[in-house]
PDB file of N, CA and C in Angstrom:
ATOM      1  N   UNK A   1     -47.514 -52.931 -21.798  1.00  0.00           N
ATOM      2  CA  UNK A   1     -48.105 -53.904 -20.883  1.00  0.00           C
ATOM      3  C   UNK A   1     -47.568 -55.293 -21.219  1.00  0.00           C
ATOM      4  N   UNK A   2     -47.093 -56.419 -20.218  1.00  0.00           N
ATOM      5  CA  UNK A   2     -46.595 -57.647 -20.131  1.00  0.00           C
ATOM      6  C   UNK A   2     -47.959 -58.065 -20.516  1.00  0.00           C
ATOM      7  N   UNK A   3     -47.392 -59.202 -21.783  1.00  0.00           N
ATOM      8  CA  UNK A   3     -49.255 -59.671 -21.784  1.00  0.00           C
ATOM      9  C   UNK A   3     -48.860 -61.079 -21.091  1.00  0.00           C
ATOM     10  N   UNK A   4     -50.363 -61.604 -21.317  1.00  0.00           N
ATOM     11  CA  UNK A   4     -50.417 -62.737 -20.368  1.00  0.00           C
ATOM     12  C   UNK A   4     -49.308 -64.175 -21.681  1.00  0.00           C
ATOM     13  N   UNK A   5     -49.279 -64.335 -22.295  1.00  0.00           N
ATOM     14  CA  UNK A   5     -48.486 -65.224 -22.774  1.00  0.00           C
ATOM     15  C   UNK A   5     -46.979 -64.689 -23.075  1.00  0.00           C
ATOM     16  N   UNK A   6     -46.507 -63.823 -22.620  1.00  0.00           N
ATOM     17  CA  UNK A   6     -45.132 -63.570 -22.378  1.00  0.00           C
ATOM     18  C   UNK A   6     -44.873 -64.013 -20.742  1.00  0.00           C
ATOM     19  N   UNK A   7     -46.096 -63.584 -19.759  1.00  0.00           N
ATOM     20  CA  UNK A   7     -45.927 -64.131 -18.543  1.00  0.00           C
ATOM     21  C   UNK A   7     -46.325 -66.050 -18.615  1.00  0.00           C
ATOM     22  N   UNK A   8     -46.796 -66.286 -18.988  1.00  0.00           N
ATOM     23  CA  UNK A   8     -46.760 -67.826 -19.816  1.00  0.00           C
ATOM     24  C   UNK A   8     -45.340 -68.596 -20.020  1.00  0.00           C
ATOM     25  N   UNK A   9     -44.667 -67.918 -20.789  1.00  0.00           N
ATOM     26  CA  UNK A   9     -43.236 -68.243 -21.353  1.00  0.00           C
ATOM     27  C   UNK A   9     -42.370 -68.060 -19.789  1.00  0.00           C
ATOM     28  N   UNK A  10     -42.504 -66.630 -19.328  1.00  0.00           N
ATOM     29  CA  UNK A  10     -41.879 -66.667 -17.548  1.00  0.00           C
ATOM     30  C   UNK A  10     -42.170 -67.915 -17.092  1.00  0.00           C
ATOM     31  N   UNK A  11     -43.008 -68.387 -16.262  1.00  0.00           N
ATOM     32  CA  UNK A  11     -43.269 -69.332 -15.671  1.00  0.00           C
ATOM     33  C   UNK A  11     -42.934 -70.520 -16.315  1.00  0.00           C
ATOM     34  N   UNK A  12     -42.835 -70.951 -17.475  1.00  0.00           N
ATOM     35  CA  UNK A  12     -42.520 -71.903 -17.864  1.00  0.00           C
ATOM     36  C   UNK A  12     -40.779 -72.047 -17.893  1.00  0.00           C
ATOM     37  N   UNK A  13     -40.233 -70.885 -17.860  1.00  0.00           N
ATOM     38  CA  UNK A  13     -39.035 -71.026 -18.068  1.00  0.00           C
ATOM     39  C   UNK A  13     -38.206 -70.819 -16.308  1.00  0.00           C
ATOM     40  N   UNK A  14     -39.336 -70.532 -15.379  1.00  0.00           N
ATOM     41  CA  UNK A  14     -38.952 -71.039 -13.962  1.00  0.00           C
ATOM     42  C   UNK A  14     -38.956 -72.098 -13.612  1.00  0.00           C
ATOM     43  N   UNK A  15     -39.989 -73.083 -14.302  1.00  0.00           N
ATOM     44  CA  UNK A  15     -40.396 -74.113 -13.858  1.00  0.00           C
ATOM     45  C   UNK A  15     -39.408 -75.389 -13.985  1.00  0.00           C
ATOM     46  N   UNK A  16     -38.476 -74.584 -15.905  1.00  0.00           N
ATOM     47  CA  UNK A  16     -37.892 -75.645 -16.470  1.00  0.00           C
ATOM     48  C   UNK A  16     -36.492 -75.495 -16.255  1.00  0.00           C
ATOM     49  N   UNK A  17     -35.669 -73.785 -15.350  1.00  0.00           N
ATOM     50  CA  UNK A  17     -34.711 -74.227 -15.319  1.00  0.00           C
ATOM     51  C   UNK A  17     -33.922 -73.415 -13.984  1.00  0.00           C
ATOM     52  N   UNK A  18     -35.481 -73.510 -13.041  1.00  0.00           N
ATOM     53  CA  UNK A  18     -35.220 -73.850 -11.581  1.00  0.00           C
ATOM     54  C   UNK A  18     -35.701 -74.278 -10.522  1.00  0.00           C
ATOM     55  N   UNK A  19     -35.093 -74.624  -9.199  1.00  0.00           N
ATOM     56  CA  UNK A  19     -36.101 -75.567  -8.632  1.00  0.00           C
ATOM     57  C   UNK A  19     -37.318 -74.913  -7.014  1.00  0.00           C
ATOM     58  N   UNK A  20     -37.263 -73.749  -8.229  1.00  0.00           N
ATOM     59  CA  UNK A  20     -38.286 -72.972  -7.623  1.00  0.00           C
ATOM     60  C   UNK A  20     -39.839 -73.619  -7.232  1.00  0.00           C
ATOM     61  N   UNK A  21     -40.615 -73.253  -6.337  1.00  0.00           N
ATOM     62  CA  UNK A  21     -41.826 -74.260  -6.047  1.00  0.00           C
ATOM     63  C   UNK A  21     -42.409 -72.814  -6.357  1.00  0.00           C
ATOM     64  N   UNK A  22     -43.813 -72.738  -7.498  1.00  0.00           N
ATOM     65  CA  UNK A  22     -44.378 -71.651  -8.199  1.00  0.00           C
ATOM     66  C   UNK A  22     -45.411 -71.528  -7.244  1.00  0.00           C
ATOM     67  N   UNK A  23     -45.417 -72.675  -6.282  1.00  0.00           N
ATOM     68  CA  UNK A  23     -47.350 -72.494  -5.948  1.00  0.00           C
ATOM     69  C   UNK A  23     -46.712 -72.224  -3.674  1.00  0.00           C
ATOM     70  N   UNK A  24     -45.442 -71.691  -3.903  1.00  0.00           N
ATOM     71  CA  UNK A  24     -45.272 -70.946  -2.473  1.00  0.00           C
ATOM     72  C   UNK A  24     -44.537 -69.656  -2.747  1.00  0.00           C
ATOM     73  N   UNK A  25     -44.472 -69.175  -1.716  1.00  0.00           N
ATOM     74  CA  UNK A  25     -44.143 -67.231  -2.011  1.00  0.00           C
ATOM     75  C   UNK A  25     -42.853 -67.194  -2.316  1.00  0.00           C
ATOM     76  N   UNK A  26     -42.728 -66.259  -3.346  1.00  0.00           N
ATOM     77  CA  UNK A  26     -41.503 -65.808  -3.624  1.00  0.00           C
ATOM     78  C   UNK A  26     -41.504 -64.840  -3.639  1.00  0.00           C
ATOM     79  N   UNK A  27     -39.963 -64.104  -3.661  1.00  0.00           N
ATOM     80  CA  UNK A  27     -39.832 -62.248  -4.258  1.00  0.00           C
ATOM     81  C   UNK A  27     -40.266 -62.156  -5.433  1.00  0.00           C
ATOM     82  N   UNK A  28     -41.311 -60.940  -5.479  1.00  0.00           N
ATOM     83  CA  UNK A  28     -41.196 -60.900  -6.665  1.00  0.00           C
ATOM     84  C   UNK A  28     -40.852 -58.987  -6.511  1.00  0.00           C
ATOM     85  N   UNK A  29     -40.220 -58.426  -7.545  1.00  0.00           N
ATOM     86  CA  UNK A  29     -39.978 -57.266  -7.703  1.00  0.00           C
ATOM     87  C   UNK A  29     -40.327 -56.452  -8.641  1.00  0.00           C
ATOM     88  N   UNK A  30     -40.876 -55.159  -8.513  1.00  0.00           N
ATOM     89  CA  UNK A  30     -41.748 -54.397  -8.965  1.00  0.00           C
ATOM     90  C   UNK A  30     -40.930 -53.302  -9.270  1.00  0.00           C
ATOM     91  N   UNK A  31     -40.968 -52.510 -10.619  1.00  0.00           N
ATOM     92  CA  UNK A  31     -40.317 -51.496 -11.215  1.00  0.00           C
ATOM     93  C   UNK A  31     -40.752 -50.385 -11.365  1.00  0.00           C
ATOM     94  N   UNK A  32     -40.962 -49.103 -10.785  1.00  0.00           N
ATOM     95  CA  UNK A  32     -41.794 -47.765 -11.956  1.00  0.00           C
ATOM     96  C   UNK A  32     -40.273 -46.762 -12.096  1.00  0.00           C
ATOM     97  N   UNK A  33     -40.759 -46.160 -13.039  1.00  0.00           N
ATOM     98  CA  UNK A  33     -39.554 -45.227 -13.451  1.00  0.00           C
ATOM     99  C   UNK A  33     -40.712 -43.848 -13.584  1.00  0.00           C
ATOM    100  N   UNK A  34     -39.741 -42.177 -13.458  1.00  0.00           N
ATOM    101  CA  UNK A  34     -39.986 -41.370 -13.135  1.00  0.00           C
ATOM    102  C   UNK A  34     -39.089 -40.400 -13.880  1.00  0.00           C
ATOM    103  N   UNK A  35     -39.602 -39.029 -13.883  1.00  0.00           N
ATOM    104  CA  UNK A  35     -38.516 -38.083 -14.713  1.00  0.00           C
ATOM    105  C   UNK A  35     -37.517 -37.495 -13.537  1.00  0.00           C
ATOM    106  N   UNK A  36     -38.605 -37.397 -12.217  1.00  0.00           N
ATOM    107  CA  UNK A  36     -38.369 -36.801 -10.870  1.00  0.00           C
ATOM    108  C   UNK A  36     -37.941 -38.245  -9.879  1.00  0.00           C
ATOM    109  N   UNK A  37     -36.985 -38.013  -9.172  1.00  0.00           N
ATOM    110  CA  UNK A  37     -37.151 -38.673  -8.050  1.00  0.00           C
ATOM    111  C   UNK A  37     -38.134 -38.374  -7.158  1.00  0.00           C
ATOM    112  N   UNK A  38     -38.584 -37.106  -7.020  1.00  0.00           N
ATOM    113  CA  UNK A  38     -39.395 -37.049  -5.646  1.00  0.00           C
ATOM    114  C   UNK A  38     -41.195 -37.346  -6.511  1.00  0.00           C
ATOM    115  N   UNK A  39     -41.218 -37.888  -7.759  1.00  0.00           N
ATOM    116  CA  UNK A  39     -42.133 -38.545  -8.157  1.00  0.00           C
ATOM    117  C   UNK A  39     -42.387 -39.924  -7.144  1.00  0.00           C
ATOM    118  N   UNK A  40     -41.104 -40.479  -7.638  1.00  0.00           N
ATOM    119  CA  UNK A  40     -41.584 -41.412  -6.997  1.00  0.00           C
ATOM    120  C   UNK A  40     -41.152 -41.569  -5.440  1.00  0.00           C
ATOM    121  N   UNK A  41     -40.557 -40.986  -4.776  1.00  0.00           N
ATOM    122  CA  UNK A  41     -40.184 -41.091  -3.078  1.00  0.00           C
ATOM    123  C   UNK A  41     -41.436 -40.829  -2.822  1.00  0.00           C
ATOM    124  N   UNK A  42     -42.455 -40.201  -3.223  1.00  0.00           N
ATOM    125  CA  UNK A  42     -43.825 -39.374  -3.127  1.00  0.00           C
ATOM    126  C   UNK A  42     -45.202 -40.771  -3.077  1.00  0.00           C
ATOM    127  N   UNK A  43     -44.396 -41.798  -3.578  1.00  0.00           N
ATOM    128  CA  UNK A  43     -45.271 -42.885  -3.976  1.00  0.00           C
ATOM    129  C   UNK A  43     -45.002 -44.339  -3.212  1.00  0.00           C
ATOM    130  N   UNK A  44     -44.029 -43.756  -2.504  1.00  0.00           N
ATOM    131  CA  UNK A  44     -43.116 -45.066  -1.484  1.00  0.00           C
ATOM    132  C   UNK A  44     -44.085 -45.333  -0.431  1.00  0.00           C
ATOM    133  N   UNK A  45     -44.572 -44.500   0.508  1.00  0.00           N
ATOM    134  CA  UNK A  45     -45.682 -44.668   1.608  1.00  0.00           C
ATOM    135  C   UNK A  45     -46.786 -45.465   0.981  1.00  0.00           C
ATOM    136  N   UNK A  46     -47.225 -45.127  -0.002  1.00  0.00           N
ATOM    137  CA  UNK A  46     -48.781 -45.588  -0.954  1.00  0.00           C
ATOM    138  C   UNK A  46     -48.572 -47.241  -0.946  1.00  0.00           C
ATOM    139  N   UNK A  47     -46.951 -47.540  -1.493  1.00  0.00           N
ATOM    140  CA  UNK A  47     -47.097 -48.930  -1.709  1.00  0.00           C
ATOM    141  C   UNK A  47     -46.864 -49.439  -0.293  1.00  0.00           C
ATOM    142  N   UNK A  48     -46.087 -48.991   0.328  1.00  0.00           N
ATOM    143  CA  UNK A  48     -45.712 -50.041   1.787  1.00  0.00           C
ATOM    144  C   UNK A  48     -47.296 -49.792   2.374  1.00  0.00           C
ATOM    145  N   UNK A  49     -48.103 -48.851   2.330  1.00  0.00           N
ATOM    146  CA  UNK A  49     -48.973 -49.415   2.650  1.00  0.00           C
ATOM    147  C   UNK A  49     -50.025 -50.542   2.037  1.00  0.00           C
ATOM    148  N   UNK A  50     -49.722 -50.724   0.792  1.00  0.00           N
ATOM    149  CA  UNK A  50     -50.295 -51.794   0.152  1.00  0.00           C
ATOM    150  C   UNK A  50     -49.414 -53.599   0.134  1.00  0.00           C
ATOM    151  N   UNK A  51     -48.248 -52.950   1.432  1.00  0.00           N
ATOM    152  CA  UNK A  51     -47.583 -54.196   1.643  1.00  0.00           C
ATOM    153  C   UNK A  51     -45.956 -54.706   0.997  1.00  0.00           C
ATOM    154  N   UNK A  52     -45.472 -53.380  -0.127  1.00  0.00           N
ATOM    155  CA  UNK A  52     -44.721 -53.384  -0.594  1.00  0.00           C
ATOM    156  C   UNK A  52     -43.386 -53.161   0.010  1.00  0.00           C
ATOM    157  N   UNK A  53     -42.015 -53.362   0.062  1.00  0.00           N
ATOM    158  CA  UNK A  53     -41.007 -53.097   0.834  1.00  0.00           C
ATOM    159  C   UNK A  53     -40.333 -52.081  -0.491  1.00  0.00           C
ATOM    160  N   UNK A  54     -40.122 -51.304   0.395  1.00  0.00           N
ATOM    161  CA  UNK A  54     -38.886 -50.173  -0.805  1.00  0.00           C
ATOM    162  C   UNK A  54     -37.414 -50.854  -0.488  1.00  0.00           C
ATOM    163  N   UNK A  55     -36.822 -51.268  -1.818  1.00  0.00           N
ATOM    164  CA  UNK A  55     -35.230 -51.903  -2.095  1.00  0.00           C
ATOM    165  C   UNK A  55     -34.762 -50.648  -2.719  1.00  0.00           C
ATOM    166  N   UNK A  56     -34.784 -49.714  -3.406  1.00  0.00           N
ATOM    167  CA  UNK A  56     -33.966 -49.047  -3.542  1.00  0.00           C
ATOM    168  C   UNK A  56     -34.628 -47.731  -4.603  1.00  0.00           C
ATOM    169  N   UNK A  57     -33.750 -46.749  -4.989  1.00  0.00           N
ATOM    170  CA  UNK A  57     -34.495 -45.569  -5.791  1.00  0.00           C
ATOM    171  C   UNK A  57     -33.089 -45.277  -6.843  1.00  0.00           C
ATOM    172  N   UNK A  58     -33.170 -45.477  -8.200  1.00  0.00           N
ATOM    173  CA  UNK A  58     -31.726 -45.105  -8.726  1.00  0.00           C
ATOM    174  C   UNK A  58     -31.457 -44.432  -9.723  1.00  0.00           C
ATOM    175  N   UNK A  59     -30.957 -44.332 -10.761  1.00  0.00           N
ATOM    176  CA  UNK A  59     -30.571 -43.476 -12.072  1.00  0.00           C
ATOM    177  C   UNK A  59     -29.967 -44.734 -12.531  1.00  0.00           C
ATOM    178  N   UNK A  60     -30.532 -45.772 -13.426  1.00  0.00           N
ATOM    179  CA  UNK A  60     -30.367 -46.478 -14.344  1.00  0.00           C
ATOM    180  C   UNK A  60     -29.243 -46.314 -14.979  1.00  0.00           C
ATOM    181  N   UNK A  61     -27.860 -47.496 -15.907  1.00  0.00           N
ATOM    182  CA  UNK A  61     -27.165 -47.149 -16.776  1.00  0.00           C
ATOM    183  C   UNK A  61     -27.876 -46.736 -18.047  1.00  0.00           C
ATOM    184  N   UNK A  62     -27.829 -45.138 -18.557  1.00  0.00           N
ATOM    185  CA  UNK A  62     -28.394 -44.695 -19.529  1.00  0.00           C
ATOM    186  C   UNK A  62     -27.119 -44.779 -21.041  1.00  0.00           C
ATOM    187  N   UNK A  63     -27.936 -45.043 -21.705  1.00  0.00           N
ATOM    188  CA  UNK A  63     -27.544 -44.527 -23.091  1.00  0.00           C
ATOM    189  C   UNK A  63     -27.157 -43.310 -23.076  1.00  0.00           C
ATOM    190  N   UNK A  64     -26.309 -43.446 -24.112  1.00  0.00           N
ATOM    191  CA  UNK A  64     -25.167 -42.115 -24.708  1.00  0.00           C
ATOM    192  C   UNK A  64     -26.664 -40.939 -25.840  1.00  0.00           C
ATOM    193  N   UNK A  65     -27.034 -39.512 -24.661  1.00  0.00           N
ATOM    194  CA  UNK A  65     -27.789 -38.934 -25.474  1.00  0.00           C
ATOM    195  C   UNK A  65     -29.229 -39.264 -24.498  1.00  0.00           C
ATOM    196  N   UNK A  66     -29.281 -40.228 -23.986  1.00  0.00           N
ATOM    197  CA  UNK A  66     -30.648 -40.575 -23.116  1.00  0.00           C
ATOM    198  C   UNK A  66     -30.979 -39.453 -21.825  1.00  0.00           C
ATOM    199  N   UNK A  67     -32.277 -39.623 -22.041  1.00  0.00           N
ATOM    200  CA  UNK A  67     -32.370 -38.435 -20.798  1.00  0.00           C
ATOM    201  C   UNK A  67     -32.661 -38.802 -19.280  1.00  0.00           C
ATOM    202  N   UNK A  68     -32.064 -38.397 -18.683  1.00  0.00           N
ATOM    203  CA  UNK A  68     -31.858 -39.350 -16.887  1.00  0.00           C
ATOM    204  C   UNK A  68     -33.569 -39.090 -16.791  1.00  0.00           C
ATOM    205  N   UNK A  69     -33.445 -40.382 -15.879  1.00  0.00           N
ATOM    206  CA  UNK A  69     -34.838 -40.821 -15.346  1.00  0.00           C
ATOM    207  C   UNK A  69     -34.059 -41.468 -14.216  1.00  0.00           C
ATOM    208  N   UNK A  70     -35.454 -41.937 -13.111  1.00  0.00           N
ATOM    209  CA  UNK A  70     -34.970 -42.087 -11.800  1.00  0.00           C
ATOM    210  C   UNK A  70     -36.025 -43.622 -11.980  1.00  0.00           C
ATOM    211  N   UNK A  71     -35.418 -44.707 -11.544  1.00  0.00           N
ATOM    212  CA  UNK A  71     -36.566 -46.009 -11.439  1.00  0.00           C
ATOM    213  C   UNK A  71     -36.741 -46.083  -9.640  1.00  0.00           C
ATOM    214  N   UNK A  72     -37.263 -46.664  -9.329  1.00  0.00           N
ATOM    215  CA  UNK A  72     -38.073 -47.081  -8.177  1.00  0.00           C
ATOM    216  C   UNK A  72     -38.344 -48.541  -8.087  1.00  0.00           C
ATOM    217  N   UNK A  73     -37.434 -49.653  -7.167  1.00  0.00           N
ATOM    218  CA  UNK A  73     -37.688 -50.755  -7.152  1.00  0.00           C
ATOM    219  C   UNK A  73     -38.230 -50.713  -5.799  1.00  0.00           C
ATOM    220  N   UNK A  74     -39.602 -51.759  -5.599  1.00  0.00           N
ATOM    221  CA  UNK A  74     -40.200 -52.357  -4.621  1.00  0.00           C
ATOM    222  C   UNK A  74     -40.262 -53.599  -4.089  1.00  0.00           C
ATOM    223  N   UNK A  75     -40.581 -54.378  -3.568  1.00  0.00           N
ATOM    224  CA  UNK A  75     -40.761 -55.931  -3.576  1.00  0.00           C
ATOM    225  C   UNK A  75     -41.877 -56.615  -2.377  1.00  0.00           C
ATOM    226  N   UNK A  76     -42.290 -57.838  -2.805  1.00  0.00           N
ATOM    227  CA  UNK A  76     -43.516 -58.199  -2.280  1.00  0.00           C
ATOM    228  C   UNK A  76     -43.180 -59.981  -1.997  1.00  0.00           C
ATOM    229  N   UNK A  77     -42.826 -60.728  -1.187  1.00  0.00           N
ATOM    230  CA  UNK A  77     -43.336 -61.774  -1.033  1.00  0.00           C
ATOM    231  C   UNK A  77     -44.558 -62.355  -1.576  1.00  0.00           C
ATOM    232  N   UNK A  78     -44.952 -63.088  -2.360  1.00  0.00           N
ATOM    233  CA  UNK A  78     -46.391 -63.733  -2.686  1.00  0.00           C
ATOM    234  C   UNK A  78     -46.071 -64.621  -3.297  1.00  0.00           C
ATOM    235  N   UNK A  79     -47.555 -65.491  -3.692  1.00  0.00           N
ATOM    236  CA  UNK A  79     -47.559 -66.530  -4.773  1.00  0.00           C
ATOM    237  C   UNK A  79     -48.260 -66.166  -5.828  1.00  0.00           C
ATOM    238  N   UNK A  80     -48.336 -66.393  -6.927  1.00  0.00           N
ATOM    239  CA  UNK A  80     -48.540 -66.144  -8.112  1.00  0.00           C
ATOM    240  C   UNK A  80     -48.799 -66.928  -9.447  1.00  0.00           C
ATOM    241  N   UNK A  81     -49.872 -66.698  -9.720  1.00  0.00           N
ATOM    242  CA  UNK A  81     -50.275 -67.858 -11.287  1.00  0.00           C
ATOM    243  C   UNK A  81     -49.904 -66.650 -12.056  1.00  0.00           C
ATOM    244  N   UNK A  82     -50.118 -67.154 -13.771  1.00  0.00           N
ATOM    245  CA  UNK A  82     -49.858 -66.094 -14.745  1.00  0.00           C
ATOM    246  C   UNK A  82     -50.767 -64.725 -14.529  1.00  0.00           C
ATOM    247  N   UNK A  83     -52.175 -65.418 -13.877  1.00  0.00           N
ATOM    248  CA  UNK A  83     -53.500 -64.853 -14.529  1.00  0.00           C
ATOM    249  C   UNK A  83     -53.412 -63.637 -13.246  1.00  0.00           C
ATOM    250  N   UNK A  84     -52.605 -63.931 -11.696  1.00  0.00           N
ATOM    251  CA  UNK A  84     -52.770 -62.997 -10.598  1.00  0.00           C
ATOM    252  C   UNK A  84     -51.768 -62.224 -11.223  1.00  0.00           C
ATOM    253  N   UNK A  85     -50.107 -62.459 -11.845  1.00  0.00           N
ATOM    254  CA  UNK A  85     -49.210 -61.638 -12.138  1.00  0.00           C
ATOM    255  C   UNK A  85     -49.931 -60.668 -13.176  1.00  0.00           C
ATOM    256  N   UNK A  86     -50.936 -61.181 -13.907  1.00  0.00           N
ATOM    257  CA  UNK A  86     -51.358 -60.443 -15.145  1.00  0.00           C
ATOM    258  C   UNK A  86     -52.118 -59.526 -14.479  1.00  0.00           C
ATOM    259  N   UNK A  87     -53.168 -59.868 -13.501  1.00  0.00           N
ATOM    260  CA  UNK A  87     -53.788 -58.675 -12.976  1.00  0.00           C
ATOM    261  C   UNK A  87     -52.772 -57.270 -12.377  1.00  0.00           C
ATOM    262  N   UNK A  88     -52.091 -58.383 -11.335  1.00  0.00           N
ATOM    263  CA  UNK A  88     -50.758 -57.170 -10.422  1.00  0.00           C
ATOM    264  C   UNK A  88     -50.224 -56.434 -11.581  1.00  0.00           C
ATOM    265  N   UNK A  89     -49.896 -56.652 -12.561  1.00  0.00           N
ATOM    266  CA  UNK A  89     -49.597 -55.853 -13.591  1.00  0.00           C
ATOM    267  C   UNK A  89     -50.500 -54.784 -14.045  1.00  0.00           C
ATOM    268  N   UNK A  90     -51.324 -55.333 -14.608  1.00  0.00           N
ATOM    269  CA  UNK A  90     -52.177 -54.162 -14.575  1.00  0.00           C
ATOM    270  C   UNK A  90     -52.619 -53.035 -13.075  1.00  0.00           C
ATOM    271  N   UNK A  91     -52.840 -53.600 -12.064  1.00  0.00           N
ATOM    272  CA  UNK A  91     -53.273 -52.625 -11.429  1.00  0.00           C
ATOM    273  C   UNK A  91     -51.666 -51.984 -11.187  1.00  0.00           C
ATOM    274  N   UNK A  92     -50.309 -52.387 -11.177  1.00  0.00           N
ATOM    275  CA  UNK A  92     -49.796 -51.630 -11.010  1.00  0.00           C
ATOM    276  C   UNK A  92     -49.192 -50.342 -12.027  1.00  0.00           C
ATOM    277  N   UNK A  93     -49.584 -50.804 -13.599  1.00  0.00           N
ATOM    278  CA  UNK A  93     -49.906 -49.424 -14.800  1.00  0.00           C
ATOM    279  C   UNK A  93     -50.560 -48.564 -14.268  1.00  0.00           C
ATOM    280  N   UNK A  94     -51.636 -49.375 -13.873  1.00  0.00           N
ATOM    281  CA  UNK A  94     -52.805 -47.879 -13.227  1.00  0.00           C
ATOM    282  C   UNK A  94     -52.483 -47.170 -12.218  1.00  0.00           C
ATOM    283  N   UNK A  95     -51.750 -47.767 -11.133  1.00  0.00           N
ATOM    284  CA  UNK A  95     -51.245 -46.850 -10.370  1.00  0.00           C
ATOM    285  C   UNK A  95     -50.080 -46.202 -10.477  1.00  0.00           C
ATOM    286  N   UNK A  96     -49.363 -46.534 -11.547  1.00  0.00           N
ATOM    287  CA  UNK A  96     -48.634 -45.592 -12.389  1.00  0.00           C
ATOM    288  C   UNK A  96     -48.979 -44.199 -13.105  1.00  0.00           C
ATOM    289  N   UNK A  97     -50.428 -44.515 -13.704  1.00  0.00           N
ATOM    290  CA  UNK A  97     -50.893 -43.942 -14.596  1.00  0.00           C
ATOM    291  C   UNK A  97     -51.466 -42.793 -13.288  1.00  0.00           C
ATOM    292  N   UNK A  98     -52.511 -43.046 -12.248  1.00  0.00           N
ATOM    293  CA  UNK A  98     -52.820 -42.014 -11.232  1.00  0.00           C
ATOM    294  C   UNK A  98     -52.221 -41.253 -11.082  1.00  0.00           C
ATOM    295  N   UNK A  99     -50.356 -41.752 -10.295  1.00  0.00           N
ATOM    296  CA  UNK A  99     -49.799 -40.851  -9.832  1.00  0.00           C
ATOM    297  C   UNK A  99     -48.360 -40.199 -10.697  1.00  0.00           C
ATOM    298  N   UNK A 100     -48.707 -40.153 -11.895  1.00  0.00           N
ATOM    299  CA  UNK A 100     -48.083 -39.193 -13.018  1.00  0.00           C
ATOM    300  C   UNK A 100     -46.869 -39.537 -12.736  1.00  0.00           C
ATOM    301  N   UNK A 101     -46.952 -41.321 -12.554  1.00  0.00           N
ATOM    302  CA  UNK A 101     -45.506 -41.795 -13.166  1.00  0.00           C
ATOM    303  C   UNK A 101     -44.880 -41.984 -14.498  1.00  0.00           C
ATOM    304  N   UNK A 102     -43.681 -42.198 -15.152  1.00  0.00           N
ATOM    305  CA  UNK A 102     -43.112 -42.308 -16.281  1.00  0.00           C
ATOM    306  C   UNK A 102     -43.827 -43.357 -16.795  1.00  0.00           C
ATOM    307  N   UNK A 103     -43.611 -44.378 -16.043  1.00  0.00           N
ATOM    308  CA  UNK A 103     -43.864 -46.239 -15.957  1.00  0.00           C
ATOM    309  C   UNK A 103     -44.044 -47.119 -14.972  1.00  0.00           C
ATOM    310  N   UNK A 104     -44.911 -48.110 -15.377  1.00  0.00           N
ATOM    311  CA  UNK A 104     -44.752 -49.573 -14.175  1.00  0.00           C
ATOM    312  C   UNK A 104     -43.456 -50.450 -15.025  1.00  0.00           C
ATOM    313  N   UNK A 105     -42.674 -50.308 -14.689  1.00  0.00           N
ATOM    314  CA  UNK A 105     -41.461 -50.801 -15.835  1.00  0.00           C
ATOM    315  C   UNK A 105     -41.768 -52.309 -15.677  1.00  0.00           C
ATOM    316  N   UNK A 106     -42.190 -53.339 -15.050  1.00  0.00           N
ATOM    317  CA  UNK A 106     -42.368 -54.702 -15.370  1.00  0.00           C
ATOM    318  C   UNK A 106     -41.754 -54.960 -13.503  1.00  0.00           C
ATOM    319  N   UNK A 107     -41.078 -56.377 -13.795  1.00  0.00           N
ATOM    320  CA  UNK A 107     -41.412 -57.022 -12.558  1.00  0.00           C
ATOM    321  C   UNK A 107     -40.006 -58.163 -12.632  1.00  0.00           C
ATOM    322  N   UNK A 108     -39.498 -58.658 -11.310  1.00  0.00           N
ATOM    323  CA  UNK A 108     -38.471 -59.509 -11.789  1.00  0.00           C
ATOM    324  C   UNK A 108     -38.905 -60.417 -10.178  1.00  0.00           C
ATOM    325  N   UNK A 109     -38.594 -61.729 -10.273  1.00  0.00           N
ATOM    326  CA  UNK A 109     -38.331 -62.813  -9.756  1.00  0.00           C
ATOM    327  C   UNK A 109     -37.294 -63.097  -9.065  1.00  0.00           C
ATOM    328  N   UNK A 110     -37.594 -64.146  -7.466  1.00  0.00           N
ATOM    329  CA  UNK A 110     -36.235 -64.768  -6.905  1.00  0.00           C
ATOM    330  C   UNK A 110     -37.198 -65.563  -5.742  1.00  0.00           C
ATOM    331  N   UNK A 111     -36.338 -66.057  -5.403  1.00  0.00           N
ATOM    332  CA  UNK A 111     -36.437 -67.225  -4.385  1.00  0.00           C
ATOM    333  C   UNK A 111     -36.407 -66.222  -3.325  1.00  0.00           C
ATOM    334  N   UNK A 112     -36.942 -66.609  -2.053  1.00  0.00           N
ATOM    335  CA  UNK A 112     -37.097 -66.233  -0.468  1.00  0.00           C
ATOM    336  C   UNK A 112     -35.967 -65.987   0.180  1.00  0.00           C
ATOM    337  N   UNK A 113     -35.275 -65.148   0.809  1.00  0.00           N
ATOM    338  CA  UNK A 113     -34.421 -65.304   1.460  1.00  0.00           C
ATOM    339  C   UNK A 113     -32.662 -65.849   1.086  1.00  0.00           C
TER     340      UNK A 113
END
């Protein structure tokens, strides 16, 4: 789990070295990983109905000896303090954890458009 003062250090390090505006919507992007792909294709409807857009479904560059896994990127327009990213985080473990995913692998950032 991202705790809340690693998401602390995020935001501070948007704030300080881009000219991102924190308090209007941005992308933000959402990760789960899976042993199965059809784990997670199985879980794609669930989020777009919770507003999520599906960007893509892939097989990660693995390590030499690593065992293939399939990740699942999503993405969401919003705005966001530490304390809402800290919640979205959590509820999205848990809905990891429901639907007998690998992981909520974390979350990545960008500007609109």
């Amino acid at each position: 789990m991202i705790t809340l003062a690693q998401l602390e250090e995020m935001f501070a390090s948007i704030r300080d070295n881009t000219d991102w505006d924190l308090s209007a919507p941005l992308l933000w992007g959402y990760f789960f990983t899976a042993d199965q792909d059809e784990q997670l294709t199985d879980v794609i409807p669930l989020l777009e109905a919770q507003g999520y857009t599906f960007v893509d479904l892939f097989i990660p560059q693995l390590e030499a000896g690593e065992q293939e896994y399939f990740v699942l990127h999503v993405e969401k327009a919003e705005v966001h303090t530490t304390a809402s990213l800290f919640a979205r985080n959590a509820e999205l473990v848990e809905f990891a954890t429901q639907h007998g995913l690998r992981s909520y692998d974390g979350m990545d950032v960008g500007p609109l458009g």
